[in-house]
Each structure stands twice: as C-alpha cells, then as structure tokens.
C-alpha atoms as a PDB file:
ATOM      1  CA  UNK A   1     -11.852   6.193 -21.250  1.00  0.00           C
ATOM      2  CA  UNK A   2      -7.802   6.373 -21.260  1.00  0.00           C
ATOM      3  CA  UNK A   3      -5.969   3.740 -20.326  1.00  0.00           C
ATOM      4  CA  UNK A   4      -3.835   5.416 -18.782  1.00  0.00           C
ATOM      5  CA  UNK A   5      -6.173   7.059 -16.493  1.00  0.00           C
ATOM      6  CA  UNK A   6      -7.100   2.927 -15.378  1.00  0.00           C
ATOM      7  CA  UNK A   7      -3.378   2.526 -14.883  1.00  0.00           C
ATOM      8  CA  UNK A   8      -3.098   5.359 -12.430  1.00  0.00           C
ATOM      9  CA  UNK A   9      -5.882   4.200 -10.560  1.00  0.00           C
ATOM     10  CA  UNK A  10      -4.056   0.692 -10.526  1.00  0.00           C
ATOM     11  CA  UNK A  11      -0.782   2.293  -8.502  1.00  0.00           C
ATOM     12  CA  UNK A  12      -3.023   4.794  -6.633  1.00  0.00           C
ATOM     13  CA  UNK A  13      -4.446   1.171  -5.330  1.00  0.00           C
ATOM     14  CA  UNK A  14      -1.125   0.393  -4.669  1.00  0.00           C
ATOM     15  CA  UNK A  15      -0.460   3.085  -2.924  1.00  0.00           C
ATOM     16  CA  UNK A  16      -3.112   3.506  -0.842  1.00  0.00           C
ATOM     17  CA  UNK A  17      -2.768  -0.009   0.185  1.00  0.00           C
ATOM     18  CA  UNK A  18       0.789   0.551   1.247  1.00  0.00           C
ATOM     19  CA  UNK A  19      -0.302   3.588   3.523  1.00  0.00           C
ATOM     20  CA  UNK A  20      -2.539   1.391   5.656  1.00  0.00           C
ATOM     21  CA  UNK A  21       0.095  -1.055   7.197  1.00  0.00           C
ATOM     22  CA  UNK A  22       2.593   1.706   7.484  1.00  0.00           C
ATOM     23  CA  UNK A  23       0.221   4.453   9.452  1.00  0.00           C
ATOM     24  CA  UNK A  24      -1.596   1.737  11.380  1.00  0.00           C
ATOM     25  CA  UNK A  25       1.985   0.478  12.859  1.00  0.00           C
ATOM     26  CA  UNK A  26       3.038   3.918  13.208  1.00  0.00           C
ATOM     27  CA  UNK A  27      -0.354   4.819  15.128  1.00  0.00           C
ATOM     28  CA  UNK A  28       0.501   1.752  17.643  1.00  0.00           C
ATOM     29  CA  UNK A  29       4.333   2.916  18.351  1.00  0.00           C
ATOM     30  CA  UNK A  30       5.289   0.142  16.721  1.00  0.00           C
ATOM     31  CA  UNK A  31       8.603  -0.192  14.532  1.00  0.00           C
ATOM     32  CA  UNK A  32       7.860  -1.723  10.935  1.00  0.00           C
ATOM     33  CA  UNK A  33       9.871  -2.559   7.450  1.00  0.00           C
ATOM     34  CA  UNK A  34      10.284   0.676   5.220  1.00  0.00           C
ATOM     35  CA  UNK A  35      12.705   1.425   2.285  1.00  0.00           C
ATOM     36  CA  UNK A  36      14.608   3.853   5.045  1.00  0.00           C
ATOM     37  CA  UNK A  37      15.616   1.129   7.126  1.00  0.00           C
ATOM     38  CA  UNK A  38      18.915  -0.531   7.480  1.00  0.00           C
ATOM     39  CA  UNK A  39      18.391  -3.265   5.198  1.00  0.00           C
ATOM     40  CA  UNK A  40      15.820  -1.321   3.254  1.00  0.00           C
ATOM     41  CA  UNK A  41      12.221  -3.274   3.560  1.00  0.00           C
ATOM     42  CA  UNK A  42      13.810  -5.283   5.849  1.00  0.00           C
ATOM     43  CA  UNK A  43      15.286  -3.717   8.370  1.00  0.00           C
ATOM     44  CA  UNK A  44      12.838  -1.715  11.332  1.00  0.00           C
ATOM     45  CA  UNK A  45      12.203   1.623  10.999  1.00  0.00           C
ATOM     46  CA  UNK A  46      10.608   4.054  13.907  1.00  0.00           C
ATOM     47  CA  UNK A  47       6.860   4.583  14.349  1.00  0.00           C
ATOM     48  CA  UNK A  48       6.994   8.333  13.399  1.00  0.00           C
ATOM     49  CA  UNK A  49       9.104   6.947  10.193  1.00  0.00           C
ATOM     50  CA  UNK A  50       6.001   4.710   9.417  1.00  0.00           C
ATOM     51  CA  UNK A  51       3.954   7.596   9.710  1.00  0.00           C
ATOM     52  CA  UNK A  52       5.374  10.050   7.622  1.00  0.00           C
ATOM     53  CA  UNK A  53       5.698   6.991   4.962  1.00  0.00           C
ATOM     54  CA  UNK A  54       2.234   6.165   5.225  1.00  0.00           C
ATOM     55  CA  UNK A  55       1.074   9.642   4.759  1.00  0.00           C
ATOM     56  CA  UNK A  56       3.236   9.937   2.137  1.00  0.00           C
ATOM     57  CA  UNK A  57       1.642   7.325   0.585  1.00  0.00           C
ATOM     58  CA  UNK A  58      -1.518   8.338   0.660  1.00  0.00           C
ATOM     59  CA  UNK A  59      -0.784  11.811  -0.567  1.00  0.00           C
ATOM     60  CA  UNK A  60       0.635   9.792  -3.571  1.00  0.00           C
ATOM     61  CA  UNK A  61      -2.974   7.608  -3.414  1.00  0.00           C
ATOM     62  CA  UNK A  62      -4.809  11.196  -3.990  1.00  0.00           C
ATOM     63  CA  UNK A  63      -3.210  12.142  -6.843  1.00  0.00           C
ATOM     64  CA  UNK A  64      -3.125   9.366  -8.666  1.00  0.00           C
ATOM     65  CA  UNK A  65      -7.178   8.211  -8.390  1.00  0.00           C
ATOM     66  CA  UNK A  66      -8.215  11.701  -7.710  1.00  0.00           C
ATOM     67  CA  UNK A  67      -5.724  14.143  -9.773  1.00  0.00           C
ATOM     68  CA  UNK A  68      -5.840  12.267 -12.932  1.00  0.00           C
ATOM     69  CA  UNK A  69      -9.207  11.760 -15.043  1.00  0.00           C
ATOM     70  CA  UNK A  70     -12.227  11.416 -13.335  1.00  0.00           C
ATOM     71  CA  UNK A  71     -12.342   8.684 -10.925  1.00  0.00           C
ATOM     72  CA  UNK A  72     -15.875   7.747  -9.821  1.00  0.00           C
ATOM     73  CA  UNK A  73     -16.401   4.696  -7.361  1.00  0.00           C
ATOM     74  CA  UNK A  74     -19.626   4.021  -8.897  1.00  0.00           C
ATOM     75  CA  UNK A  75     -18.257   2.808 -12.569  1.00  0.00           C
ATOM     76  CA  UNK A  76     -17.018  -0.636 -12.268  1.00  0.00           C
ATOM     77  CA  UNK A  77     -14.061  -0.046 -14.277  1.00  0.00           C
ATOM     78  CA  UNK A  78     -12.570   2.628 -12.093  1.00  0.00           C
ATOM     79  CA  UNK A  79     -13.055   0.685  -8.843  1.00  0.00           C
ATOM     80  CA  UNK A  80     -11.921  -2.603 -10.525  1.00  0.00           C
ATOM     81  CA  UNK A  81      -8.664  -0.743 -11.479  1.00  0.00           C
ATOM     82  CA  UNK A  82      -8.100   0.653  -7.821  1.00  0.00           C
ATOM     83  CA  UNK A  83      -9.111  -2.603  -6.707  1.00  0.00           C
ATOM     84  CA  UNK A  84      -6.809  -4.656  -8.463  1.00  0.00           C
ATOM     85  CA  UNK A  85      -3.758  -2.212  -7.553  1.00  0.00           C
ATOM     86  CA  UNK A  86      -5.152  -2.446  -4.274  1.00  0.00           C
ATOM     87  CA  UNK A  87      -4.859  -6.678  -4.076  1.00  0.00           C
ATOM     88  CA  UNK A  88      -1.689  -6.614  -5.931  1.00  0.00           C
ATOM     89  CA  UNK A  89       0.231  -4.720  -3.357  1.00  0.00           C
ATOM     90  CA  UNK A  90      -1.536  -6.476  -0.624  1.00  0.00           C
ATOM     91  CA  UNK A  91      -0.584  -9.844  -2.137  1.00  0.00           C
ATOM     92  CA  UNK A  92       3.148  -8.868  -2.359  1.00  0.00           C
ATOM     93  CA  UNK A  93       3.471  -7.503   1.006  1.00  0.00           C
ATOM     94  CA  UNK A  94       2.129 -10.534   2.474  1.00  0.00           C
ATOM     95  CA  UNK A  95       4.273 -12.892   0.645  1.00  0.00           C
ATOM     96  CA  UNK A  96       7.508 -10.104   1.377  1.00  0.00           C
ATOM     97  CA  UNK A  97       7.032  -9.510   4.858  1.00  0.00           C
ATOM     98  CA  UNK A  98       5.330 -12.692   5.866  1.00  0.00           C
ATOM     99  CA  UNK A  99       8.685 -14.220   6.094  1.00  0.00           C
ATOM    100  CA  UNK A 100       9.589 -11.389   8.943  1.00  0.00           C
ATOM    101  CA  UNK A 101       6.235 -12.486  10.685  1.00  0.00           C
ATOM    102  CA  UNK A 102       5.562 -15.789  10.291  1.00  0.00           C
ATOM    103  CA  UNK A 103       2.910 -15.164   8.154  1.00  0.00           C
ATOM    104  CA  UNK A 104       4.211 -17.456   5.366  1.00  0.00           C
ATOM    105  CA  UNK A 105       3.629 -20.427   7.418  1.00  0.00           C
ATOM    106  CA  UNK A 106       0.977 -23.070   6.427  1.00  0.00           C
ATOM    107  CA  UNK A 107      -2.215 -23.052   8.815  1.00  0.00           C
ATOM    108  CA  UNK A 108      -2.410 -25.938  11.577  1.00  0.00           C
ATOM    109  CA  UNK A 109      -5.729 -27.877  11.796  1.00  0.00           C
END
C-alpha cells in the first residue's frame, strides 16, 4: 500500500465531490460560484460554465482514484480515503458558499 496512492484517492474525493454541485446547477440552467467568475468563487458563472467545470472535475476524479494504484471500493482503506476527500470538500463548500445561500444560518424550531 503507498501512501501516496491513499492521498490521491483523498483529492480524487475532492474532486469528484466538487463535480456534483457544479454539473447538477449546470443541468438546471442555473448560474453558480466557480473560480471563472467575477469575484472568483464568488461571483456567478453561466450554466454551460458549471458544466464544463464539473466535467472537468470529474475527468480529474478518474484519474486520480482510477489512474493511480489500484483503487478497489471493496477495501476499506481505499473507500475511507475517497470518502474522507469526499466529506472534506463537502464540508468546505458548505461553510464557503453557505454564506451566498443562507445555508450558514442556525435551524428554527
């Protein structure tokens, strides 16, 4: 096992969790954040922007879990690794972007 391999699966988790929000806004026509826009990641950027980035993304996603050693989904390690790069990501974007969508607000009982 290299640890290296583990770390590539770590930002291919990151990376494939930064396609999803990016080709699923895209998909809906909707303008979202991306490092093109006008602040970048803050600033909107077009729906066929979001898509290309997305895509790009998840071209990156393949060759870092599936180009480098030999991921398998069935050993815990691997899939804790993607995992992990996967909730990582996740957690930043909420905490970035949640202050764009009021997502950084505390629940109401």
């Amino acid at each position: 096992m290299n640890g290296l391999h583990l770390l590539s699966y770590v930002f291919g988790g990151a990376f494939l969790a930064n396609c999803l929000p990016h080709l699923a806004a895209g998909m809906m026509g909707r303008a979202f954040q991306s490092p093109f826009a006008k602040p970048p990641g803050e600033g909107l950027s077009s729906a066929r922007t979001n898509v290309i980035w997305g895509f790009a993304n998840l071209v990156a996603a393949y060759f870092l879990v599936c180009r480098v050693g030999a991921f398998d989904l069935r050993n815990g390690l691997h899939a804790l690794a993607l995992g992990v790069g996967i909730v990582l990501l996740a957690l930043f974007a909420a905490g970035h972007f949640g202050r764009f969508h009021g997502g950084n607000e505390p629940e109401r009982p």
